[in-house]
N, C-alpha and C. Protein backbone atom coordinates (compact mmCIF):
# COMPACT_ATOMS: atom_id res chain seq x y z
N UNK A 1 39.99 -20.31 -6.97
CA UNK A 1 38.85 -19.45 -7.29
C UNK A 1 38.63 -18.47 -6.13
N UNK A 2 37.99 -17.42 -6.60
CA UNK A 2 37.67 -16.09 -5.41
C UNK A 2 36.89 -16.89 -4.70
N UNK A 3 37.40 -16.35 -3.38
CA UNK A 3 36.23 -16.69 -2.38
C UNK A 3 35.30 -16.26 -2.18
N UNK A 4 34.52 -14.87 -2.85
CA UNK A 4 32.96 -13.76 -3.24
C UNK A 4 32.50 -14.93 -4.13
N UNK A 5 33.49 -15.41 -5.42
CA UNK A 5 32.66 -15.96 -5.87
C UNK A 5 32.20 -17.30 -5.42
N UNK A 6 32.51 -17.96 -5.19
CA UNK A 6 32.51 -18.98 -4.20
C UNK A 6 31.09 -18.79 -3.04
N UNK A 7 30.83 -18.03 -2.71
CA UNK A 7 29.56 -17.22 -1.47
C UNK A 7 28.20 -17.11 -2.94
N UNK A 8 28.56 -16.96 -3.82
CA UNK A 8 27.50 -16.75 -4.92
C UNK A 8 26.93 -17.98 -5.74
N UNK A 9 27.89 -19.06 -6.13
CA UNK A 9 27.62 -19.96 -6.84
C UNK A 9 26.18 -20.68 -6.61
N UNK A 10 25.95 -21.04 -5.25
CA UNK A 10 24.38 -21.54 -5.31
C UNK A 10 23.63 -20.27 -4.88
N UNK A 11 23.73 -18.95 -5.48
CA UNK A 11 22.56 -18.12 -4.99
C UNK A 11 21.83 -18.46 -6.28
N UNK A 12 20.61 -17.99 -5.65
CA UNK A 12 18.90 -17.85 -6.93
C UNK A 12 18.25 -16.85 -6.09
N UNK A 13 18.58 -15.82 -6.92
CA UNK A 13 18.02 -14.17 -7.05
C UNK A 13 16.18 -14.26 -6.68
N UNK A 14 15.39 -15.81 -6.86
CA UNK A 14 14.38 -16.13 -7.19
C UNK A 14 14.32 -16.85 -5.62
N UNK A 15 14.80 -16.95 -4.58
CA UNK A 15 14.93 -17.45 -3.80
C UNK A 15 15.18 -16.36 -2.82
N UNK A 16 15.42 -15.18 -2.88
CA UNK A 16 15.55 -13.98 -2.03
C UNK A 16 14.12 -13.72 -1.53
N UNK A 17 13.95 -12.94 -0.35
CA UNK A 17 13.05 -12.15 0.84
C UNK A 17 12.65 -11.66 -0.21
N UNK A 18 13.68 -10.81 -1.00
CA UNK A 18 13.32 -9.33 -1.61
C UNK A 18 12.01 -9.94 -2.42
N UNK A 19 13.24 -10.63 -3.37
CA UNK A 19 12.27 -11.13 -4.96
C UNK A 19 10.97 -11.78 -4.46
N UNK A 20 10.96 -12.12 -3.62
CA UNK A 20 9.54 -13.36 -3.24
C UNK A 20 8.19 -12.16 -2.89
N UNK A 21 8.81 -11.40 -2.10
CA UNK A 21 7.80 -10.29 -1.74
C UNK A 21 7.24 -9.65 -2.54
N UNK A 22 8.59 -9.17 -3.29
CA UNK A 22 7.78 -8.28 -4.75
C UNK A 22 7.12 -8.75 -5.98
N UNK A 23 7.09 -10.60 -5.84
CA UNK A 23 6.46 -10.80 -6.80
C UNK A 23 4.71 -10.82 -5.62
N UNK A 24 4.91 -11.21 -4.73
CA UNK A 24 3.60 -11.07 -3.97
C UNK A 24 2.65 -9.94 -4.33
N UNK A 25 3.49 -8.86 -3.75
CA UNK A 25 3.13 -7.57 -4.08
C UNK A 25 2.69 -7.41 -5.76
N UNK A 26 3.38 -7.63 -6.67
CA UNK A 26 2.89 -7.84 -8.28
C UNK A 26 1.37 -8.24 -8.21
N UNK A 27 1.34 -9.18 -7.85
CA UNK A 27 0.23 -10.07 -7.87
C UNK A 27 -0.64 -10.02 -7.20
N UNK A 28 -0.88 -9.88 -5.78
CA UNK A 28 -1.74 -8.91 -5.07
C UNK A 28 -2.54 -7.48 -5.90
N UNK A 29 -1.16 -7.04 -6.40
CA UNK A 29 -1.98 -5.80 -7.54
C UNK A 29 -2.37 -5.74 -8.59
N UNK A 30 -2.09 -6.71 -9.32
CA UNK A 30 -2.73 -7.01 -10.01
C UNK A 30 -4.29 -7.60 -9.64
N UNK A 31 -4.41 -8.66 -8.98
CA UNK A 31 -5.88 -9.04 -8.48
C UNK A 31 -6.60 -8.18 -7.97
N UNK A 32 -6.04 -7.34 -7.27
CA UNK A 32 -7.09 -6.27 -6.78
C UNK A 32 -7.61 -5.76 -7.94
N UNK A 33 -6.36 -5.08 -8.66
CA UNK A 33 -6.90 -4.03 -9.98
C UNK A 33 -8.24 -4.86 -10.68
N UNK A 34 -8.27 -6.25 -11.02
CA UNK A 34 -8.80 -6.63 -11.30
C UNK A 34 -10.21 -6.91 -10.73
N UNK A 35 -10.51 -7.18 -9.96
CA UNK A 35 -11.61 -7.23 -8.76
C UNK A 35 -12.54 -5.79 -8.95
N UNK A 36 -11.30 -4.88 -8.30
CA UNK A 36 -11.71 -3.72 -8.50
C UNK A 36 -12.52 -3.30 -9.78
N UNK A 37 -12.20 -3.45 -11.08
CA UNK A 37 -12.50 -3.38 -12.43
C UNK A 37 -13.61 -3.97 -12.71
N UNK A 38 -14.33 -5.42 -12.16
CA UNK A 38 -15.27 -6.36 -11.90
C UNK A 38 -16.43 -5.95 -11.54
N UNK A 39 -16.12 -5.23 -10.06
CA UNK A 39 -17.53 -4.29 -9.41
C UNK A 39 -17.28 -3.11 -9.58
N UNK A 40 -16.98 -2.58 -10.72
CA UNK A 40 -16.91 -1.47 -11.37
C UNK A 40 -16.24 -0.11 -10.10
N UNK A 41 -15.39 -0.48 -9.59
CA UNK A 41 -14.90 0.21 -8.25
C UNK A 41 -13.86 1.29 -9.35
N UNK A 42 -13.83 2.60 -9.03
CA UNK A 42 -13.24 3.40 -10.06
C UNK A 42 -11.95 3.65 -9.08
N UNK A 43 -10.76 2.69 -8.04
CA UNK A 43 -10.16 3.11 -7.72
C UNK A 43 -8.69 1.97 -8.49
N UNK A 44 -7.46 2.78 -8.30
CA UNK A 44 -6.01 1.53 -8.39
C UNK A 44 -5.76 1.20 -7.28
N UNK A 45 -5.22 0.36 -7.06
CA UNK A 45 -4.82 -0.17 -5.64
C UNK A 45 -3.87 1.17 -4.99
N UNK A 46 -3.61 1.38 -5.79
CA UNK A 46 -2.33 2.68 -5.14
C UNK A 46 -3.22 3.90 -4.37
N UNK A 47 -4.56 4.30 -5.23
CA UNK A 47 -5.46 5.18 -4.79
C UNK A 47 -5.80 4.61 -3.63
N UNK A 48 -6.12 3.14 -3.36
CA UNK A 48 -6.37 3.04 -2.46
C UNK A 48 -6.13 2.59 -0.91
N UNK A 49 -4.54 2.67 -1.07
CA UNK A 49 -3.38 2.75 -0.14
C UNK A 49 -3.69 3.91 0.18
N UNK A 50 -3.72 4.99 -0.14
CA UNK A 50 -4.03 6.38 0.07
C UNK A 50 -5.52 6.44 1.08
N UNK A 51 -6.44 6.01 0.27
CA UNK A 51 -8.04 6.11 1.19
C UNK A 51 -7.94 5.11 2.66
N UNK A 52 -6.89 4.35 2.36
CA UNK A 52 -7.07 3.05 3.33
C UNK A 52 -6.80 4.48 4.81
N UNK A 53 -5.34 5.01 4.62
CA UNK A 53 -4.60 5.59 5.43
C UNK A 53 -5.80 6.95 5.73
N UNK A 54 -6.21 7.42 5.50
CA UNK A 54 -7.37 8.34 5.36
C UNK A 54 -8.96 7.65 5.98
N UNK A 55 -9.00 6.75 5.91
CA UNK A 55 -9.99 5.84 6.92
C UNK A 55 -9.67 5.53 7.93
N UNK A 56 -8.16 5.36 8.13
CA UNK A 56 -7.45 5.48 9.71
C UNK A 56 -7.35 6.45 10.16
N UNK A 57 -7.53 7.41 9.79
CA UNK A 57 -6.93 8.86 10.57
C UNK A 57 -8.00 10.27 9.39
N UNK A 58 -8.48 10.05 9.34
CA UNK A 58 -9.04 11.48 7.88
C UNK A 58 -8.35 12.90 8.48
N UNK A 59 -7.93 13.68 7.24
CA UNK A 59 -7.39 14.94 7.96
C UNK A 59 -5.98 15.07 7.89
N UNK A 60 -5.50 14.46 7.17
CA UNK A 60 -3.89 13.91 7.23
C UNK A 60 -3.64 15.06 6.15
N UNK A 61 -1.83 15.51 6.43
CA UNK A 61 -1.32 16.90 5.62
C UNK A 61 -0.88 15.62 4.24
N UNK A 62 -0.65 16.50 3.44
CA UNK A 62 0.09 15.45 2.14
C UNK A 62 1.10 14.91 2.79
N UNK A 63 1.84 15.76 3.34
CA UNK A 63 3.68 15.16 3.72
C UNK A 63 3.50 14.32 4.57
N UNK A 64 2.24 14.12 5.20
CA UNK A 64 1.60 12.68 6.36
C UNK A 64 1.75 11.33 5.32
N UNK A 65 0.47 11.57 4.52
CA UNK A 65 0.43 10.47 3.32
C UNK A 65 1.55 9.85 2.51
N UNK A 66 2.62 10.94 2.26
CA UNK A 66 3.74 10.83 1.32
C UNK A 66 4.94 9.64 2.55
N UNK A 67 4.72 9.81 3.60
CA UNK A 67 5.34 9.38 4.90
C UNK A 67 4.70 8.02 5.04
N UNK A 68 3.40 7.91 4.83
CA UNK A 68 2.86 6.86 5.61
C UNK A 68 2.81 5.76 4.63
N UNK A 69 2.82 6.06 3.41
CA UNK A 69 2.19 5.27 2.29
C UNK A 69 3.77 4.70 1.89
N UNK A 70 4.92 5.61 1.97
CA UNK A 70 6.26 4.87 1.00
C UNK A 70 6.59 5.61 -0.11
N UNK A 71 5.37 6.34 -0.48
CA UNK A 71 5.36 6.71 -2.05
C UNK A 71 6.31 8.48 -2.42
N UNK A 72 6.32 8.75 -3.15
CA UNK A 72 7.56 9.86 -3.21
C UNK A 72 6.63 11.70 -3.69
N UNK A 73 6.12 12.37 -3.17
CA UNK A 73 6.04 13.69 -3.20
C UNK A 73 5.05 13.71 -4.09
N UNK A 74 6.08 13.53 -5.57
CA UNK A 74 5.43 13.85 -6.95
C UNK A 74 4.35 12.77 -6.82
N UNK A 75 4.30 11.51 -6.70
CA UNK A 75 3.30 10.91 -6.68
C UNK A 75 2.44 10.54 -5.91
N UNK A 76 2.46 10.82 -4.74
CA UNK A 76 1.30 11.22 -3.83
C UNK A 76 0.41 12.12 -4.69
N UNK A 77 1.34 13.51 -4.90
CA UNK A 77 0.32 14.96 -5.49
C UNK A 77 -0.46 14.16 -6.50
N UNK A 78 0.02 13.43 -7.93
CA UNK A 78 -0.56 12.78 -8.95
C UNK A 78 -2.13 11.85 -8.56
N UNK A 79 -1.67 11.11 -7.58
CA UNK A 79 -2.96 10.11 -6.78
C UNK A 79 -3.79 10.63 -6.16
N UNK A 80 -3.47 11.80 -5.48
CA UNK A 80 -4.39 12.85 -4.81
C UNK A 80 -5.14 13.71 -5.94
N UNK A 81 -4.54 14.28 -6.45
CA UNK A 81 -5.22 15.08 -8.08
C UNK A 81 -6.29 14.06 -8.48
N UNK A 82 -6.08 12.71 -8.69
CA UNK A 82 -6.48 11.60 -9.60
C UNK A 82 -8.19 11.38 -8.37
N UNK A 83 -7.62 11.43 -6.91
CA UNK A 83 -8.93 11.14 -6.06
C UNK A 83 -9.67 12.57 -5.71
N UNK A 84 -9.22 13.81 -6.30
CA UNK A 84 -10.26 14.60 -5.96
C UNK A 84 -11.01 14.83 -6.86
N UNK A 85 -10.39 14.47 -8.77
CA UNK A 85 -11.02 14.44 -9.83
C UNK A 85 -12.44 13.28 -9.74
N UNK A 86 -12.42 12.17 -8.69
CA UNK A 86 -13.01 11.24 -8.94
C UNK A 86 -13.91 11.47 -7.37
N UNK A 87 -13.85 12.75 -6.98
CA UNK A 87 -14.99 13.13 -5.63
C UNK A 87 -14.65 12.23 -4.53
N UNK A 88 -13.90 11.28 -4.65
CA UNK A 88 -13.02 10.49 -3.34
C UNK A 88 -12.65 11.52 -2.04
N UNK A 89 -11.78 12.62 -2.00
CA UNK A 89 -10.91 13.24 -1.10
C UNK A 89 -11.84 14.63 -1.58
N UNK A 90 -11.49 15.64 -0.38
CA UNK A 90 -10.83 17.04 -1.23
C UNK A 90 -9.71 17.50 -0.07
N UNK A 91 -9.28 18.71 -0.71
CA UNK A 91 -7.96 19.34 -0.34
C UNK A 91 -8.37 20.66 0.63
N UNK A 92 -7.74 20.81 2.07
CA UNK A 92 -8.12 22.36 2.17
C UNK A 92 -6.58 22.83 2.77
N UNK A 93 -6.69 24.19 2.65
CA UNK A 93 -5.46 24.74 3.10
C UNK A 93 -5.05 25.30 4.88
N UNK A 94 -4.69 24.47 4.92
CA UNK A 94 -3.69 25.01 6.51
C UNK A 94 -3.96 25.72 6.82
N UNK A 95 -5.17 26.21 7.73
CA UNK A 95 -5.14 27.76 8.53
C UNK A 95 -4.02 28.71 9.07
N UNK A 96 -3.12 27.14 9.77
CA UNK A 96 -1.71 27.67 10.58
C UNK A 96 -0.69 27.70 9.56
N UNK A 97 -0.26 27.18 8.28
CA UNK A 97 0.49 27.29 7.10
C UNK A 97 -0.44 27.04 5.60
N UNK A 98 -0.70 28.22 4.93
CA UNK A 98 -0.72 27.86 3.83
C UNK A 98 -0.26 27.12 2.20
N UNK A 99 1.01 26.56 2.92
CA UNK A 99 2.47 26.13 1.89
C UNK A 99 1.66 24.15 2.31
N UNK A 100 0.37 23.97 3.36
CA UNK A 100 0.22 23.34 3.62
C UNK A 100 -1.15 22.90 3.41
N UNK A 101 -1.06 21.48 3.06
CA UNK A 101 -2.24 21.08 2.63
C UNK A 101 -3.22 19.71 3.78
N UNK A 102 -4.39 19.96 4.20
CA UNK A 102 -5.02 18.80 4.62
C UNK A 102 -5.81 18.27 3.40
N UNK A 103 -6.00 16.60 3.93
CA UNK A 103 -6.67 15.71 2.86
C UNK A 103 -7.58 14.84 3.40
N UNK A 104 -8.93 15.66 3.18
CA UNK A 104 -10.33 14.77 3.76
C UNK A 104 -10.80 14.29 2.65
N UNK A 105 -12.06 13.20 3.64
CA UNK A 105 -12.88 12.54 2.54
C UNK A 105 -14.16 13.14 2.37
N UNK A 106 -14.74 12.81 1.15
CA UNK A 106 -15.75 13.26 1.16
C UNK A 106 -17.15 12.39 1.27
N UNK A 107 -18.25 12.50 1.39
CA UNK A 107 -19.11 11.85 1.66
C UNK A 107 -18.49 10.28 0.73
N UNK A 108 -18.39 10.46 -0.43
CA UNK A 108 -18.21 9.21 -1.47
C UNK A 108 -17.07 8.60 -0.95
N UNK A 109 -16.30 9.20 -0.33
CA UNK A 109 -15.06 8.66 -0.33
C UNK A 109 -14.74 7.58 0.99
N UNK A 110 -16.04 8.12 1.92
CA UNK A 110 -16.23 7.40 3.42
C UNK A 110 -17.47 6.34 2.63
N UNK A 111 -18.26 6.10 2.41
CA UNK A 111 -19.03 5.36 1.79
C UNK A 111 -18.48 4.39 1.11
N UNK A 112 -17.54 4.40 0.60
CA UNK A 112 -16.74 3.52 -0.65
C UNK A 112 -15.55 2.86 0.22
N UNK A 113 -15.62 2.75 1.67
CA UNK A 113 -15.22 1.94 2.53
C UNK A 113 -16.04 0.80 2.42
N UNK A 114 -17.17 0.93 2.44
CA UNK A 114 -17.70 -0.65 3.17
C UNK A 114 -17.87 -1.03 1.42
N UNK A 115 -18.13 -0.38 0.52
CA UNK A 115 -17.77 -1.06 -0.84
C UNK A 115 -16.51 -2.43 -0.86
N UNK A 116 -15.13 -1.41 -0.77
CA UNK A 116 -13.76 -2.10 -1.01
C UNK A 116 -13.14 -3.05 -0.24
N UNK A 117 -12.97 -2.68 1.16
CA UNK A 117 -12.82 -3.42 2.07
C UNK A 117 -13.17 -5.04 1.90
N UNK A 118 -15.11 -5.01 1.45
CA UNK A 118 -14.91 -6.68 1.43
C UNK A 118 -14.11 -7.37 0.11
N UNK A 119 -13.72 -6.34 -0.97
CA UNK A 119 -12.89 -6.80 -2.33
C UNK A 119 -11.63 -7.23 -1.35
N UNK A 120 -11.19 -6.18 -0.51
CA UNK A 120 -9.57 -6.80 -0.42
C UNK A 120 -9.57 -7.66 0.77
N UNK A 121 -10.33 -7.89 1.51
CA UNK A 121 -10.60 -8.92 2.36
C UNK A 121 -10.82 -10.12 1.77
N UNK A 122 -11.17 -10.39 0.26
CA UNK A 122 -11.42 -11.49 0.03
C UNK A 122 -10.14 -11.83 -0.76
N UNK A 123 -9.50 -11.00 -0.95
CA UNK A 123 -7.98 -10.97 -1.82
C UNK A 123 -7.05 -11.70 -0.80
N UNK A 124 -7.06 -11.10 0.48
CA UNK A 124 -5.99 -11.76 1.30
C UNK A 124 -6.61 -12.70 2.05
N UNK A 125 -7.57 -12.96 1.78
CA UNK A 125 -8.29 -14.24 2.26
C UNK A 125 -7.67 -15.49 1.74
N UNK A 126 -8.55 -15.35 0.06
CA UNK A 126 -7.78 -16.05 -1.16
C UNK A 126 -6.03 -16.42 -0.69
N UNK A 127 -5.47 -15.37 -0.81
CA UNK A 127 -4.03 -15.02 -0.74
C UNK A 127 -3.83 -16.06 0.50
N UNK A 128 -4.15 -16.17 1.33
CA UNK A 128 -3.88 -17.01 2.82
C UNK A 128 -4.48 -18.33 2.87
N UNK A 129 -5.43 -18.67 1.93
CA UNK A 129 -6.34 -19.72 2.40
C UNK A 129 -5.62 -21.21 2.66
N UNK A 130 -4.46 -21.16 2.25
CA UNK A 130 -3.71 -22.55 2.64
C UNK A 130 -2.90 -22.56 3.87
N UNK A 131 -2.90 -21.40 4.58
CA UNK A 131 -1.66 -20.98 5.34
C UNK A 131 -2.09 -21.19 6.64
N UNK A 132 -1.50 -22.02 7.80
CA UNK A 132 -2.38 -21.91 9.15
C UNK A 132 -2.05 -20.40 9.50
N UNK A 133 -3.24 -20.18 10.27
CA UNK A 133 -3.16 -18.43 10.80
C UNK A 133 -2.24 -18.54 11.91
N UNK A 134 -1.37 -19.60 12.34
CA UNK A 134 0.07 -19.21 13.11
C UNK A 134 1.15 -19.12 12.30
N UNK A 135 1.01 -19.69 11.01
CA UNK A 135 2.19 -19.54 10.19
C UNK A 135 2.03 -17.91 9.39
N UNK A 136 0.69 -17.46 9.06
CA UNK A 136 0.44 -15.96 9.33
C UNK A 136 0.80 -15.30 9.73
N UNK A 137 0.59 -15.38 11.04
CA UNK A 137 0.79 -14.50 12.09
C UNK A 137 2.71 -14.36 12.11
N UNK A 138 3.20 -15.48 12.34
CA UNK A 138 4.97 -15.39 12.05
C UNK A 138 5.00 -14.71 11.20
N UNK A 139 4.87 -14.97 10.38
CA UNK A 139 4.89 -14.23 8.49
C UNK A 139 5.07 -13.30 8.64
N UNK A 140 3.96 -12.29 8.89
CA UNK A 140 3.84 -11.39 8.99
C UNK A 140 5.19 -10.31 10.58
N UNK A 141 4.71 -11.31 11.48
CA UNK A 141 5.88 -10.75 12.45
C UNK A 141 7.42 -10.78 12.16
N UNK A 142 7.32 -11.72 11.41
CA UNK A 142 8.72 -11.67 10.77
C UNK A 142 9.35 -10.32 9.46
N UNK A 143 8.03 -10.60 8.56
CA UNK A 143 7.91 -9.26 7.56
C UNK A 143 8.08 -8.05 8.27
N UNK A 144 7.22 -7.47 9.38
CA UNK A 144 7.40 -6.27 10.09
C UNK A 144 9.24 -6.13 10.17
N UNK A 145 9.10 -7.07 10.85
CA UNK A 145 10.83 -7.20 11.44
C UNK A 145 12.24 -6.66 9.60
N UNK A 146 11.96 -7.28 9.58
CA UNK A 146 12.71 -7.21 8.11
C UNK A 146 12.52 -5.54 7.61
N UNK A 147 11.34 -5.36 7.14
CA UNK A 147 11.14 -3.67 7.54
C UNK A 147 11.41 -2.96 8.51
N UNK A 148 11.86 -3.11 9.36
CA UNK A 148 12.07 -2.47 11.29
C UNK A 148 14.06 -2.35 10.34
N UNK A 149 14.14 -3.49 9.96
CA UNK A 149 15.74 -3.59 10.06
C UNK A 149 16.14 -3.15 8.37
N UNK A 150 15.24 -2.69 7.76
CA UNK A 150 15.91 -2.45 6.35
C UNK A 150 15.69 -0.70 6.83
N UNK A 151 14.58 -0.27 7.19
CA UNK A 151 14.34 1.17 7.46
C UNK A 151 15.12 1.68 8.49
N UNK A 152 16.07 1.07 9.29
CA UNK A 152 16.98 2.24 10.03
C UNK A 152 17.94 1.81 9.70
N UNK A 153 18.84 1.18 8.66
CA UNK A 153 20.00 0.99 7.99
C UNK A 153 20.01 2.09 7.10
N UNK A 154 18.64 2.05 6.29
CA UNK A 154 19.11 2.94 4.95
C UNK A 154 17.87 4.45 5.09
């Protein structure tokens, strides 16, 4: 028998970094969405990957957000459209380039921090509550790491 196949026989696709994370991630977003939906919070979790990064820094160009968040051009613009329709953000244009856009908050949109925050604090609370906070803390230092080494390969 091949020896590739042989390296495969006891894999479980369900047993990978990858797969384990992204069902985390599933499920994490889902509960939020849900939470969110509960105290009538009018944001998606995705909108609010966006506000999170904008509470760290307000003032950020799109191509900042599109950078910081993971997410791809077209859908940044879509989530941004979606948070200025909903008085979250607004948009102004680049004094020094007009081909360029900044993205502030607006009164609602700084306010609706101390709203969300305790929703997803209680999500990864939930999410952790069996876990000692040193096996956390690895977790997580280990996760960084794995991202450190998938992002300058590809």
């Amino acid at each position: 028998m091949d020896e590739s196949v042989n390296n495969f026989k006891n894999f479980k696709v369900t047993d990978t970094l990858g797969h384990i994370v992204n069902r985390v991630a599933i499920i994490m977003r889902k509960k939020l969405t849900a939470r969110f939906k509960e105290e009538g919070v009018e944001l998606t979790p995705e909108e609010f990957a966006i506000l999170f990064k904008l509470w760290e820094e307000d003032g950020l160009f799109q191509s900042e957000i599109t950078e910081k968040t993971l997410k791809d051009k077209t859908r940044v613009t879509r989530l941004l459209d979606n948070l200025i329709k909903k008085s979250f953000v607004e948009k102004k244009i680049d004094k020094n380039d007009r081909r360029s856009y900044q993205i502030f908050l607006t009164d609602k949109g700084i306010r609706h921090k101390y709203r969300v925050l305790p929703i997803v604090r209680e999500i990864m609370n939930q999410s952790s509550n069996q876990v000692s906070s040193r096996d956390l803390e690895i977790t997580i230092k280990t996760l960084k790491k794995v991202f450190e080494n998938i992002n300058s390969v590809f």
